[in-house]
C-alpha atoms as a PDB file:
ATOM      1  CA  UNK A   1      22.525  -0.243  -1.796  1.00  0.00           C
ATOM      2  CA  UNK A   2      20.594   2.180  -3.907  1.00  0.00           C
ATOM      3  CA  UNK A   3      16.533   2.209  -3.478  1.00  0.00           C
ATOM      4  CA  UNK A   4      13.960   3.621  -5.217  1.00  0.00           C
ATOM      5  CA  UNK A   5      11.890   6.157  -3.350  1.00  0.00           C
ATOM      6  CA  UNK A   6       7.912   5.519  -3.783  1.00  0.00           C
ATOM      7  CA  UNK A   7       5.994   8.739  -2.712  1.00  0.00           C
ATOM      8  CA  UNK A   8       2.435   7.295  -0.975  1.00  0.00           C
ATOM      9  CA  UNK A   9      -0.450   9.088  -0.262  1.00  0.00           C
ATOM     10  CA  UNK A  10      -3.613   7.023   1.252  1.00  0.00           C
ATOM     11  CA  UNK A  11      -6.709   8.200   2.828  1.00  0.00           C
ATOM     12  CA  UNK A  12      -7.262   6.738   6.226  1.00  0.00           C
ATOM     13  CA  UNK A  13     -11.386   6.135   7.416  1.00  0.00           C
ATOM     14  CA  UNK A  14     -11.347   8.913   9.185  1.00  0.00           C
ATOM     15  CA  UNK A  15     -10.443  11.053   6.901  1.00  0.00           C
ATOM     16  CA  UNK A  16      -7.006  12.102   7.127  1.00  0.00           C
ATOM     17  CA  UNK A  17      -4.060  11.502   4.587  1.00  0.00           C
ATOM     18  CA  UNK A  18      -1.521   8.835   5.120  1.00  0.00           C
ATOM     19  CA  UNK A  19       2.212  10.443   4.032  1.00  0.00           C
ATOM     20  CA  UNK A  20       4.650   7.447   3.914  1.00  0.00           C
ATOM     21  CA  UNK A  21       7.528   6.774   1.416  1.00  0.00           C
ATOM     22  CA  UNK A  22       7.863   3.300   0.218  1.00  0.00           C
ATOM     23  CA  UNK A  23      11.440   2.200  -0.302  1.00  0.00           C
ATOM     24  CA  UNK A  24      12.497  -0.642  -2.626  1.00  0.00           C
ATOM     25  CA  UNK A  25      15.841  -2.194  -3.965  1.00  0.00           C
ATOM     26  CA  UNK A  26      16.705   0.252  -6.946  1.00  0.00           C
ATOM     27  CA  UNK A  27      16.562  -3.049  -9.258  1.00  0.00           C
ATOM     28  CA  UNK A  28      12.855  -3.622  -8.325  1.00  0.00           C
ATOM     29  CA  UNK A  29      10.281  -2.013 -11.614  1.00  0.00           C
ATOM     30  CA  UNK A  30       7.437  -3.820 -10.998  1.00  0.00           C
ATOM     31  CA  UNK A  31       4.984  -1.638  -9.499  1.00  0.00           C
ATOM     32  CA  UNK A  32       2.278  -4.200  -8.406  1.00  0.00           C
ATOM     33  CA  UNK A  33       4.883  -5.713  -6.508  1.00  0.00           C
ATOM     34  CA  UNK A  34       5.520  -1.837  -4.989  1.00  0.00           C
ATOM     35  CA  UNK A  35       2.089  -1.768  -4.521  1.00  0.00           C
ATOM     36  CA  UNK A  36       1.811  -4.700  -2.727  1.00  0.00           C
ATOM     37  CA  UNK A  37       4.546  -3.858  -0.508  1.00  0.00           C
ATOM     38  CA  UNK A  38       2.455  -0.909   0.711  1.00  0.00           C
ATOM     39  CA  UNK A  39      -0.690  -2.635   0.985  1.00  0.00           C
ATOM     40  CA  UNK A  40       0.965  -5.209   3.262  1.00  0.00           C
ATOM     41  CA  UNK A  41       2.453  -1.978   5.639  1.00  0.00           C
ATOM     42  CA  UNK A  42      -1.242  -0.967   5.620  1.00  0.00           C
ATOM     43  CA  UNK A  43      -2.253  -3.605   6.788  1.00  0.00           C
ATOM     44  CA  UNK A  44      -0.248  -3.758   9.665  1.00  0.00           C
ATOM     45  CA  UNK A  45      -2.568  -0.719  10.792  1.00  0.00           C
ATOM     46  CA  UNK A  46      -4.919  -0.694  13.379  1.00  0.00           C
ATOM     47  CA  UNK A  47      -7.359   1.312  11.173  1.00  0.00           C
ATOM     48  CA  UNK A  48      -8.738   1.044   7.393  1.00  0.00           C
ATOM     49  CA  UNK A  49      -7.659   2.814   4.910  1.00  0.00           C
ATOM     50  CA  UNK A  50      -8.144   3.519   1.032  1.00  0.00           C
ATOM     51  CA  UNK A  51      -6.958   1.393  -1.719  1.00  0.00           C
ATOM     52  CA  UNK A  52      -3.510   2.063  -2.952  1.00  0.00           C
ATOM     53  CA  UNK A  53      -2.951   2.354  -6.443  1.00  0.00           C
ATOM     54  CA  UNK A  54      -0.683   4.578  -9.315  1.00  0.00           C
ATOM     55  CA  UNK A  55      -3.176   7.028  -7.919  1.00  0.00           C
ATOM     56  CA  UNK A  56      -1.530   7.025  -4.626  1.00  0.00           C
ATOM     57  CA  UNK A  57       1.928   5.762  -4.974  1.00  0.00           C
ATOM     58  CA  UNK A  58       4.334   7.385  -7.718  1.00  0.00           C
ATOM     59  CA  UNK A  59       7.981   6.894  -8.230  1.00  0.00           C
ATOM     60  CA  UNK A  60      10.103   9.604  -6.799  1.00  0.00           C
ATOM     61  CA  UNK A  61      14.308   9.149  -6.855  1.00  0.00           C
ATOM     62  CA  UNK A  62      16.589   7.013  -6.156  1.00  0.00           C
ATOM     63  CA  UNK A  63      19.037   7.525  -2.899  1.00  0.00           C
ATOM     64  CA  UNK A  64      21.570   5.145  -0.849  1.00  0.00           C
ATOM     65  CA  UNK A  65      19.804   3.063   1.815  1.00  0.00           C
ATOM     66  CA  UNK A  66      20.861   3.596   5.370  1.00  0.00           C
ATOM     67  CA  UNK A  67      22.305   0.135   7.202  1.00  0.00           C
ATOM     68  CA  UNK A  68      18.794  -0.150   8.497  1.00  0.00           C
ATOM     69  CA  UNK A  69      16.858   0.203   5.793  1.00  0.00           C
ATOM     70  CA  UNK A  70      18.920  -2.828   4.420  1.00  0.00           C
ATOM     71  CA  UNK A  71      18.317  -4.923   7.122  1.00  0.00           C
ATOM     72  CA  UNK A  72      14.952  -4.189   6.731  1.00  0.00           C
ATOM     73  CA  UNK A  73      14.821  -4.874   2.973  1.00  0.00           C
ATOM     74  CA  UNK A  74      16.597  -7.820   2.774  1.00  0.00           C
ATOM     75  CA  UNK A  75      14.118  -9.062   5.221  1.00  0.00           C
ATOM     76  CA  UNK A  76      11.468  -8.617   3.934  1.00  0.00           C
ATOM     77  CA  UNK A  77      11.849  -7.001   0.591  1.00  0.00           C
ATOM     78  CA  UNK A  78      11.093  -3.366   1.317  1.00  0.00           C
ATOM     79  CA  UNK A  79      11.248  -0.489   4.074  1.00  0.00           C
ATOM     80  CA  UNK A  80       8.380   2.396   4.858  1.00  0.00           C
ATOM     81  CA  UNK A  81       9.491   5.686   6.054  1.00  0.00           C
ATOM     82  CA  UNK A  82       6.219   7.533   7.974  1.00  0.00           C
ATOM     83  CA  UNK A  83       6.146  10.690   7.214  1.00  0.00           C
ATOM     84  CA  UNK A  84       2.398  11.983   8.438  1.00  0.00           C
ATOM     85  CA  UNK A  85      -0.985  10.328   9.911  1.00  0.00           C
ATOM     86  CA  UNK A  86       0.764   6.864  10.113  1.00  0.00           C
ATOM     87  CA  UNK A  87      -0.428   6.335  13.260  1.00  0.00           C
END
């Protein structure tokens, strides 16, 4: 499966940056769905964070999913990959 990569950045209250990638079946445009995706992972956090917008999540390429990250999507639609102050 191919996925499109979604580059996030999101300021947490206490002022750090959230880094986390937002992967989605390559097939999948519609950003406010993207978006919503995200805000849904961010709210799985024990702390509040900034709103997530275009501002804060842009397209970035397209790869081949890992088994995982299929299981994952065809779960529940999409997959997050943490990259810094996620937790």
């Amino acid at each position: 499966m191919k996925v499109s990569v979604w580059d996030t950045y999101v300021q947490r209250e206490d002022g750090n940056i959230m880094h986390f990638d937002i992967l989605v079946p390559s097939s999948l445009s519609k950003e406010e769905t993207i978006f919503n995706y995200g805000k849904t992972y961010l709210e799985s956090k024990p702390f509040k964070t900034g709103k997530l917008t275009a501002s804060e999540c842009k397209f970035c390429h397209i790869e081949q999913a890992t088994d995982s990250m299929i299981k994952a999507i065809e779960k529940v639609g999409f997959y997050i990959i943490e990259m810094e102050h996620c937790n």
